[in-house]
C-alpha atoms as a PDB file:
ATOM      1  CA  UNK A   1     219.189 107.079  55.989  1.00  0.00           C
ATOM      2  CA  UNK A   2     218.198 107.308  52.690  1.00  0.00           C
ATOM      3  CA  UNK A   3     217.180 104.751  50.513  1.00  0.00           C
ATOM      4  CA  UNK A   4     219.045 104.358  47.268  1.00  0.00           C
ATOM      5  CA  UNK A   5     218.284 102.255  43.888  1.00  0.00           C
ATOM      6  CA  UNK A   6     220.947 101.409  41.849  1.00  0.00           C
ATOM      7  CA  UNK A   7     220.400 102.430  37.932  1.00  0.00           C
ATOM      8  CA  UNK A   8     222.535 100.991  35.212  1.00  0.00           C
ATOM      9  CA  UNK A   9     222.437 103.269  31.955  1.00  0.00           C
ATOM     10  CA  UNK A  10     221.979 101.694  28.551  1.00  0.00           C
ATOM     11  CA  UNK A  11     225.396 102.237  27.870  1.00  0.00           C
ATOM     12  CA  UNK A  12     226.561 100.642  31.023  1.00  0.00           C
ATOM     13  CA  UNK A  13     224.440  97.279  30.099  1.00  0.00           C
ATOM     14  CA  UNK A  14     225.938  97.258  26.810  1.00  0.00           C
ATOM     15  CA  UNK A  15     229.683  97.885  28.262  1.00  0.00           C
ATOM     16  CA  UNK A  16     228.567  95.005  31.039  1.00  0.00           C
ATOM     17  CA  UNK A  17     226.924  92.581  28.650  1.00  0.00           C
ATOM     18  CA  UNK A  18     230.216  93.017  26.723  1.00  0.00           C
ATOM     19  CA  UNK A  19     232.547  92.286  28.944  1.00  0.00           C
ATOM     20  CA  UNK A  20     230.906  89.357  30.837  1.00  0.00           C
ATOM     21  CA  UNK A  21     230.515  87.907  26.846  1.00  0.00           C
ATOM     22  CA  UNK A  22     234.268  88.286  26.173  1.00  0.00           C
ATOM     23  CA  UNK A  23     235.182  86.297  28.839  1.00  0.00           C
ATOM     24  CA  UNK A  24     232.883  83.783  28.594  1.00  0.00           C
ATOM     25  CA  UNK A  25     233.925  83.340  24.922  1.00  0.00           C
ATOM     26  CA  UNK A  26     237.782  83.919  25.840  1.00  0.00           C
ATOM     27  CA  UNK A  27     237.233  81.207  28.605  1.00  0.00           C
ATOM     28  CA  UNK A  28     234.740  78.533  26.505  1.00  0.00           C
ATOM     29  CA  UNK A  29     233.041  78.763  29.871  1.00  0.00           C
ATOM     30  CA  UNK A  30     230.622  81.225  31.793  1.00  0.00           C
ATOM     31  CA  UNK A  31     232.114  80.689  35.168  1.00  0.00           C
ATOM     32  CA  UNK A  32     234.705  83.331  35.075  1.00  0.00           C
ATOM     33  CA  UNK A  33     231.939  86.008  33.874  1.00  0.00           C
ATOM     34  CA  UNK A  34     229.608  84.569  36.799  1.00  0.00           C
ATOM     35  CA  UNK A  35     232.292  85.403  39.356  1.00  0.00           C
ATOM     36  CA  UNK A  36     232.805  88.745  38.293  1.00  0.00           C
ATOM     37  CA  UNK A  37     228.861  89.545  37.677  1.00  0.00           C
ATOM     38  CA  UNK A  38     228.510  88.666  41.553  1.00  0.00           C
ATOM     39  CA  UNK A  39     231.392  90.889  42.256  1.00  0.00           C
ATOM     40  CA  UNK A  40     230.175  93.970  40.676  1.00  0.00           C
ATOM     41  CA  UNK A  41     226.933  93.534  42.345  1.00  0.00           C
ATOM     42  CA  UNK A  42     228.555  92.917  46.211  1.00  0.00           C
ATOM     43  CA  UNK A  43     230.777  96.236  45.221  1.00  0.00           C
ATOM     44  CA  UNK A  44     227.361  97.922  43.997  1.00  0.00           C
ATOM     45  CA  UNK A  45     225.905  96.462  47.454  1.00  0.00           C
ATOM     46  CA  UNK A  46     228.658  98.239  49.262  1.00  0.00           C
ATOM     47  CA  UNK A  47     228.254 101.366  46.842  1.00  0.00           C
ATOM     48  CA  UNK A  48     224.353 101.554  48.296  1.00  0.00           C
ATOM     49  CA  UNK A  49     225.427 102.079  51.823  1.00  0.00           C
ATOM     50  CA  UNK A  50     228.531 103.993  51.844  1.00  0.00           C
ATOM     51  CA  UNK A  51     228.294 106.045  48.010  1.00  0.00           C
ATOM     52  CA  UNK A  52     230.786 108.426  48.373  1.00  0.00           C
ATOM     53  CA  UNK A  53     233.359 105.609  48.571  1.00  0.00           C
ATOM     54  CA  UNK A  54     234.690 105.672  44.744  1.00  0.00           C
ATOM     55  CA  UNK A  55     237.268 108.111  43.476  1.00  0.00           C
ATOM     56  CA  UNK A  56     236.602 111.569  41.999  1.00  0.00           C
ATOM     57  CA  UNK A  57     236.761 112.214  38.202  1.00  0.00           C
ATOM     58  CA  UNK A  58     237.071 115.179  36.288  1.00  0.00           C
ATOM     59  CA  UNK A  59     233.453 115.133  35.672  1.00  0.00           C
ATOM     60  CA  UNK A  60     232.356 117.174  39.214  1.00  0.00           C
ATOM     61  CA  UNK A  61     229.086 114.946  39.923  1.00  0.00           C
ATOM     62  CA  UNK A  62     230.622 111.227  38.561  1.00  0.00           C
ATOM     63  CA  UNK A  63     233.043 109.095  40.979  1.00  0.00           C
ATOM     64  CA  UNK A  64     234.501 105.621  39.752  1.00  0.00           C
ATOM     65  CA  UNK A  65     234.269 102.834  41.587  1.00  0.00           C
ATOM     66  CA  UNK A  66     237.424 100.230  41.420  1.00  0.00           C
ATOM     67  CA  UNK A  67     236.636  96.648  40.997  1.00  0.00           C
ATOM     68  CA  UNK A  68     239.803  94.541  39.893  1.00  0.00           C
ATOM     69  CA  UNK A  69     240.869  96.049  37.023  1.00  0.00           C
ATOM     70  CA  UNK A  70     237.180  97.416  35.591  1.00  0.00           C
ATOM     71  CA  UNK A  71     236.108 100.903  37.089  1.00  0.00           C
ATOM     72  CA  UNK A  72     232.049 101.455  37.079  1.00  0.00           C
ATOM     73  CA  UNK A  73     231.198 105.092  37.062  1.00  0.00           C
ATOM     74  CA  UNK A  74     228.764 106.442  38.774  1.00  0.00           C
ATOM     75  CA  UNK A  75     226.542 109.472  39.934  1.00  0.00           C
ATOM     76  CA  UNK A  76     224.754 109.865  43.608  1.00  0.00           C
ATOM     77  CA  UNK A  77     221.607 111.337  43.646  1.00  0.00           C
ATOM     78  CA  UNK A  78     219.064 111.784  46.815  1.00  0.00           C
ATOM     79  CA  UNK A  79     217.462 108.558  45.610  1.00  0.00           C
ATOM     80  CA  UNK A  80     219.327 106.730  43.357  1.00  0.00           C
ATOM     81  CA  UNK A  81     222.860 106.138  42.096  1.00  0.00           C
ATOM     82  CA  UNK A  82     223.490 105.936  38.212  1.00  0.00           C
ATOM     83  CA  UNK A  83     225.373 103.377  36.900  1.00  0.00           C
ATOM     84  CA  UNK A  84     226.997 105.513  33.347  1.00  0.00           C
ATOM     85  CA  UNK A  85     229.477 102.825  32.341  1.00  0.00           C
ATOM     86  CA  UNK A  86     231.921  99.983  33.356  1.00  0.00           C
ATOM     87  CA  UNK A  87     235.540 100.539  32.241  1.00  0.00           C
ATOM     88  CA  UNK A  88     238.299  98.229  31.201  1.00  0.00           C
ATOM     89  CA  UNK A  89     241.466  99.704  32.378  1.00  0.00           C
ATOM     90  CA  UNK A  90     243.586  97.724  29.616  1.00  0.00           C
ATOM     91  CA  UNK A  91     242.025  99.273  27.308  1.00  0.00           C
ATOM     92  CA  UNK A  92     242.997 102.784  25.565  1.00  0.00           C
ATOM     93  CA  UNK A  93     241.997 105.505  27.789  1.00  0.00           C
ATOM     94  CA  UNK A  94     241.587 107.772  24.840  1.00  0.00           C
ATOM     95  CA  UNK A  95     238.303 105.389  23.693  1.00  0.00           C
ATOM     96  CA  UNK A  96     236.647 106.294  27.412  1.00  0.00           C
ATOM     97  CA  UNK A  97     233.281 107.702  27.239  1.00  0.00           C
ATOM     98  CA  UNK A  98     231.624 107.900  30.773  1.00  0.00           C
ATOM     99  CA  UNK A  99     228.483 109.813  29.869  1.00  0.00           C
ATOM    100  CA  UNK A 100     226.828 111.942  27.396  1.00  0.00           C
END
């Protein structure tokens, strides 16, 4: 079995550093943005030993992984599995960018 290292692009920080920050301000508290750090990282946990579990896109080599209503895209390689962004699914589809 192979060995696998999650990488999160820059974009993907920025999207995740985003998100986490909305809710924390949305919330006046971190707690919310705590809980859903921790699940993103058990789903990326998961991800690491079974990484052909997300969905297909349109993009041949990306998949999307569902957590709640975020989706984190992401691309298997032998070693390592690319992080490209997290996704909002309230948001407007049209504004998606999953990699460039």
């Amino acid at each position: 079995m192979v060995k696998r290292k999650i990488i999160w692009s820059h974009r993907a920080k920025i999207k995740l550093f985003q998100i986490l920050e909305f809710y924390a301000d949305r919330n006046k508290s971190i707690s919310y943005s705590k809980k859903l750090y921790s699940k993103f990282n058990k789903e990326l946990s998961v991800l690491l030993k079974q990484p052909e579990i997300g969905i297909k896109t349109e993009i041949d080599s990306v998949r999307g992984l569902i957590v709640d209503e975020f989706i984190l895209f992401y691309e298997i390689t032998s070693d390592k599995i690319y992080v490209y962004s997290v996704w909002d699914c309230r948001q407007n589809p049209d504004d998606l960018v999953i990699k460039k």
